[in-house]
N, C-alpha and C. Protein backbone atom coordinates (compact mmCIF):
# COMPACT_ATOMS: atom_id res chain seq x y z
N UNK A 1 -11.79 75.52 -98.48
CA UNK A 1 -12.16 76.89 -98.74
C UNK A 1 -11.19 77.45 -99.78
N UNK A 2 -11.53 78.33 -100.74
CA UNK A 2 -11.12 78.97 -101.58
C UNK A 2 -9.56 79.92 -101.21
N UNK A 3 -8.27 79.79 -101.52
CA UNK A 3 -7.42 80.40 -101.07
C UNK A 3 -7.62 81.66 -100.55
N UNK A 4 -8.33 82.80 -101.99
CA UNK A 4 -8.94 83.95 -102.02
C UNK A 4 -10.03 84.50 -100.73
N UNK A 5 -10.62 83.50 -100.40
CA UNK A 5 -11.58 83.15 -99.25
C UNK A 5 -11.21 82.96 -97.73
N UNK A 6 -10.01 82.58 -98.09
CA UNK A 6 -9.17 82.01 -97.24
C UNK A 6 -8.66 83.32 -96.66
N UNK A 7 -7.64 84.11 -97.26
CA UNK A 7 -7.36 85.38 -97.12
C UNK A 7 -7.74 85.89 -96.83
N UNK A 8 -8.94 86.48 -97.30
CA UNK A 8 -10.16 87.48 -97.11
C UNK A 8 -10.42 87.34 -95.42
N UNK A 9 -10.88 86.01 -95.44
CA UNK A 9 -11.15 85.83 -93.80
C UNK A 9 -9.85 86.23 -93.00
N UNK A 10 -8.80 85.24 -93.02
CA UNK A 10 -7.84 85.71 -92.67
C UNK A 10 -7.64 87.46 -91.76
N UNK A 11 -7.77 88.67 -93.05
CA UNK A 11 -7.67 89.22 -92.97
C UNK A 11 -8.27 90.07 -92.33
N UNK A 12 -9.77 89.73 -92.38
CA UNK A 12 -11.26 90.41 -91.48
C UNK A 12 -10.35 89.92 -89.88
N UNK A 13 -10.12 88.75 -89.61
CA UNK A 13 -9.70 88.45 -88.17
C UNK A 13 -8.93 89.52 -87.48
N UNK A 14 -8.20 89.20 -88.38
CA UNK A 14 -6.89 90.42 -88.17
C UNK A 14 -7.31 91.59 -87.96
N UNK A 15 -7.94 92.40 -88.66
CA UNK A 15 -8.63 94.06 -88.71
C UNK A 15 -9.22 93.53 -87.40
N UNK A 16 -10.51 92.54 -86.95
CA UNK A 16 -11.23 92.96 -85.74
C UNK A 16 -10.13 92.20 -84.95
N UNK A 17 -9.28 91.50 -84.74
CA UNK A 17 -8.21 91.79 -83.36
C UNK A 17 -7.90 93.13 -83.21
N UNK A 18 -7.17 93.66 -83.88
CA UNK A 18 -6.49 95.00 -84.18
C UNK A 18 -7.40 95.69 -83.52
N UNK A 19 -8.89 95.79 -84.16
CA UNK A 19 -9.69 96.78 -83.43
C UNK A 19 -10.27 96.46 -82.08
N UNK A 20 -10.45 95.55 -81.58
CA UNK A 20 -10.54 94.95 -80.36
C UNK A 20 -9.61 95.23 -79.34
N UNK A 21 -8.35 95.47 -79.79
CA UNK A 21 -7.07 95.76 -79.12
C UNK A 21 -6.90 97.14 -78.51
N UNK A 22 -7.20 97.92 -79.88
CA UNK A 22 -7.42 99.40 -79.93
C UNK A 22 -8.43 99.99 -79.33
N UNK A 23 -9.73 99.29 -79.37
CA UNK A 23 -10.83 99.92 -77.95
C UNK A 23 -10.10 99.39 -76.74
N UNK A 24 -9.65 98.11 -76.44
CA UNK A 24 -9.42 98.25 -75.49
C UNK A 24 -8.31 98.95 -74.66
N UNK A 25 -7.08 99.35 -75.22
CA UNK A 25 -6.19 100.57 -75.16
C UNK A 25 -6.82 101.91 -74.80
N UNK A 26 -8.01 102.11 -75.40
CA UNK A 26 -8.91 103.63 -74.97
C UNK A 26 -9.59 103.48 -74.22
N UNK A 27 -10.36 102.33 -73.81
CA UNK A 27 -11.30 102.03 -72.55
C UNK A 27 -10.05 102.00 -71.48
N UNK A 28 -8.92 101.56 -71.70
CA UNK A 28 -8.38 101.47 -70.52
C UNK A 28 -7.57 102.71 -69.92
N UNK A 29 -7.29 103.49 -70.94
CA UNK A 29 -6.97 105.10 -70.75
C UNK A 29 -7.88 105.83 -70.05
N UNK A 30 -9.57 105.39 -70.61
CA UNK A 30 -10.06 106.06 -69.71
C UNK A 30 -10.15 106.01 -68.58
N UNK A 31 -10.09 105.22 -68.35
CA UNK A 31 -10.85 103.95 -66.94
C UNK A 31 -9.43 104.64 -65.79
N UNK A 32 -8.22 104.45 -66.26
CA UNK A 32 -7.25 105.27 -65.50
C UNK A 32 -7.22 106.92 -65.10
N UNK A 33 -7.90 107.65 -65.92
CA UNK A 33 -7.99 108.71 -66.35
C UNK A 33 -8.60 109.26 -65.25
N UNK A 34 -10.27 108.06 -65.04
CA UNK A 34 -11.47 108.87 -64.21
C UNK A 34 -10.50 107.99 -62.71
N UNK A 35 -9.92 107.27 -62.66
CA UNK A 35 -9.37 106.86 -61.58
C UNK A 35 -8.35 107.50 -60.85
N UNK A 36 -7.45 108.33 -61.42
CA UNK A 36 -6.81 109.61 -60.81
C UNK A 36 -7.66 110.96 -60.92
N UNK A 37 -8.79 111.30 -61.43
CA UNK A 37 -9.42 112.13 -61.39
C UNK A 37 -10.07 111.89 -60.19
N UNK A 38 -10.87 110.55 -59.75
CA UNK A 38 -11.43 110.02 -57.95
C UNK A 38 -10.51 110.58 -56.97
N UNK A 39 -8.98 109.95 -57.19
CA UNK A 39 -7.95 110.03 -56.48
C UNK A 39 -7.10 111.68 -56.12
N UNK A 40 -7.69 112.45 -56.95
CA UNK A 40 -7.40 113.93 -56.96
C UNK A 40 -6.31 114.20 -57.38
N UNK A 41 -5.85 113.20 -58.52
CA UNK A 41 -4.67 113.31 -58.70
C UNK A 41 -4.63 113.67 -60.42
N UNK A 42 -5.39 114.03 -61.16
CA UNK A 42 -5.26 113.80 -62.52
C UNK A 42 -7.05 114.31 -63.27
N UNK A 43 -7.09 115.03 -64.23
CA UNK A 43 -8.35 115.84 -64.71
C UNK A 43 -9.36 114.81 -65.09
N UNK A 44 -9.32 113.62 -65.47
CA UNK A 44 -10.19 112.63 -66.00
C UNK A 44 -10.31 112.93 -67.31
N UNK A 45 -10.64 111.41 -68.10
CA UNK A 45 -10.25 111.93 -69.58
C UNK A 45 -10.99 112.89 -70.09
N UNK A 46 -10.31 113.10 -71.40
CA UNK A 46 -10.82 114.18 -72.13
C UNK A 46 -11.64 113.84 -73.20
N UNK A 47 -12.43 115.16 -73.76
CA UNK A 47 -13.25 114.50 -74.83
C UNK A 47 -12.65 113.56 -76.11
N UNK A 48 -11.19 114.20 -76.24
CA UNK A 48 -10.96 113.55 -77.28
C UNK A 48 -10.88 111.70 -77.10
N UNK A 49 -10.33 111.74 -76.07
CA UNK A 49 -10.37 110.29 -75.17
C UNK A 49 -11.37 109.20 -75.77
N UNK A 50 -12.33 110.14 -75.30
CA UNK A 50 -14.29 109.52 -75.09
C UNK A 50 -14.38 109.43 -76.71
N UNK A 51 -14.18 110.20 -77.38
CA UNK A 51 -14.87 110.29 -79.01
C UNK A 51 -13.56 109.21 -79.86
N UNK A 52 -12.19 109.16 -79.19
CA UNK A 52 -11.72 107.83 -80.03
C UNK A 52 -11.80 106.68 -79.44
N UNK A 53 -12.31 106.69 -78.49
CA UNK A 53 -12.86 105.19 -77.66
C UNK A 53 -14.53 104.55 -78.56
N UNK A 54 -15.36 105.67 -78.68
CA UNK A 54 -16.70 105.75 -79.94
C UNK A 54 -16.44 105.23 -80.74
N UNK A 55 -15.52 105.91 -81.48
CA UNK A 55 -14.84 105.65 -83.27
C UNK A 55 -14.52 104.05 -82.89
N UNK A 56 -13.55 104.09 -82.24
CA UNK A 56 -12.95 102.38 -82.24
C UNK A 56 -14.11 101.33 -81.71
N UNK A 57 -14.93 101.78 -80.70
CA UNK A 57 -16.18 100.85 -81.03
C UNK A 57 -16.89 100.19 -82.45
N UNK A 58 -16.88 101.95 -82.63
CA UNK A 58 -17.95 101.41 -83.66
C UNK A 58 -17.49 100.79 -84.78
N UNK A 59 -16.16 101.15 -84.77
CA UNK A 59 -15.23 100.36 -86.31
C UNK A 59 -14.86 98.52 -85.62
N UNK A 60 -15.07 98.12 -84.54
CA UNK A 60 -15.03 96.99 -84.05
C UNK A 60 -16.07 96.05 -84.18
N UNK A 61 -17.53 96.84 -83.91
CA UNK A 61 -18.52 96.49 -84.16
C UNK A 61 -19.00 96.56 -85.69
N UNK A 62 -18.45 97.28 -86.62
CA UNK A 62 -18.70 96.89 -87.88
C UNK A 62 -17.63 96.36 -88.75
N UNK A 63 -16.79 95.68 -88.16
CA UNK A 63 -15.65 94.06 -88.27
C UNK A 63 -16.63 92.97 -88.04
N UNK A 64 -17.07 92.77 -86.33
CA UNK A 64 -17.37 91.93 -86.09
C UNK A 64 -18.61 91.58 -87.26
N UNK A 65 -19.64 92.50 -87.41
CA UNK A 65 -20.91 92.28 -88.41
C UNK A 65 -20.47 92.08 -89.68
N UNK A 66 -19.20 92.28 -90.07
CA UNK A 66 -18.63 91.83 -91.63
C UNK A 66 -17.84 90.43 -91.63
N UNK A 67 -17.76 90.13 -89.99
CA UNK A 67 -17.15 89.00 -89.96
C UNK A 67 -18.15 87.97 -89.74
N UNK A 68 -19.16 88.44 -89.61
CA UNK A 68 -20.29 86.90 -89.24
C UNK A 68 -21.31 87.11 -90.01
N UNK A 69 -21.25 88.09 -90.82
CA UNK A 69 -21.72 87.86 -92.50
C UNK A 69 -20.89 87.03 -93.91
N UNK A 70 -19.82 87.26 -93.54
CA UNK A 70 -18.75 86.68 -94.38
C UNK A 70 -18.60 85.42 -94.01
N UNK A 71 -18.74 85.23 -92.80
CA UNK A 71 -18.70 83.80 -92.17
C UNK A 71 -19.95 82.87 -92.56
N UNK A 72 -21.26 83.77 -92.42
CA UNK A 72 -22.40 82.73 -93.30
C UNK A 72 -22.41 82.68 -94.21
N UNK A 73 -21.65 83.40 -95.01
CA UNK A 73 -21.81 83.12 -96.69
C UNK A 73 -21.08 81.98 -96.81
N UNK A 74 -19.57 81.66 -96.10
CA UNK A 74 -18.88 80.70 -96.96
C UNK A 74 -19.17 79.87 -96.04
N UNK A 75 -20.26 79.39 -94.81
CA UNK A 75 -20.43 78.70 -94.18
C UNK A 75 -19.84 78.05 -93.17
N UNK A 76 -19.67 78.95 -92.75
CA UNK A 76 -18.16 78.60 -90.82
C UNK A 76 -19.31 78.90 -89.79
N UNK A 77 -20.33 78.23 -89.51
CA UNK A 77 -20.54 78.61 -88.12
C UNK A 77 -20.15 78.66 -87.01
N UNK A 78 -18.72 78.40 -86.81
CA UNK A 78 -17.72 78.71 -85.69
C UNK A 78 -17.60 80.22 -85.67
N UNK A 79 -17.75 81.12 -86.74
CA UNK A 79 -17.53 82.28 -86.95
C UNK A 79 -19.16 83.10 -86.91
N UNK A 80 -19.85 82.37 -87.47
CA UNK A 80 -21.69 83.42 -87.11
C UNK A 80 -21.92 83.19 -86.33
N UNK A 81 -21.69 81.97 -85.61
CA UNK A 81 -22.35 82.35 -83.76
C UNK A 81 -21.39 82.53 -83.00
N UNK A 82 -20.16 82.97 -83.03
CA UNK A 82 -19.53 83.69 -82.47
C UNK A 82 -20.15 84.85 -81.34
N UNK A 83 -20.43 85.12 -80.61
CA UNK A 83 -20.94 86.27 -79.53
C UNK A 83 -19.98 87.02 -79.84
N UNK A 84 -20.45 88.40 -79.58
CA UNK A 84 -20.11 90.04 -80.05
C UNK A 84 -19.31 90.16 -78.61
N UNK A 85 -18.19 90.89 -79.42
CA UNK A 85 -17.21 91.65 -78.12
C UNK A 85 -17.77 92.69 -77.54
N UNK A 86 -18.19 93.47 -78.12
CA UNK A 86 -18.66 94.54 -77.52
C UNK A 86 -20.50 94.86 -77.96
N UNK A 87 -21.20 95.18 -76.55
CA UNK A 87 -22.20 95.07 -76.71
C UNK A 87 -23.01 96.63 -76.60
């Protein structure tokens, strides 16, 4: 593969770990959030919570679709049939 190519991918990996990491940091804020809110101990998250848990979806989910487009172009099907993190 092309060094340039090489990189490029490289780099897509990297961004969707990163963002994979980062929803899951906000899913798990929430998930604690509504769990002392059960427990009567804590308000349950807040909107802002919910709307950067969204954002980081959706910037995860449009990694993953740049990563298994990029992946059929230079031909890695280890990388296009990859199954989606988040569904």
């Amino acid at each position: 593969m092309d060094v340039s190519l090489d990189e490029e991918l490289t780099a897509l990996e990297a961004a969707r770990t990163t963002a994979t990491q980062a929803r899951e940091l906000a899913q798990d804020r929430i998930v604690r959030a509504f769990r002392s809110q059960l427990e009567g101990t804590g308000p349950g998250p807040s909107d802002a919570d919910v709307q950067c848990f969204a954002r980081l979806a959706l910037v995860e989910k449009a990694l993953q679709k740049e990563l298994r487009g990029f992946a059929e172009l230079v031909g890695l099907d280890r990388l296009a049939e990859a199954p989606e993190t988040i569904q």
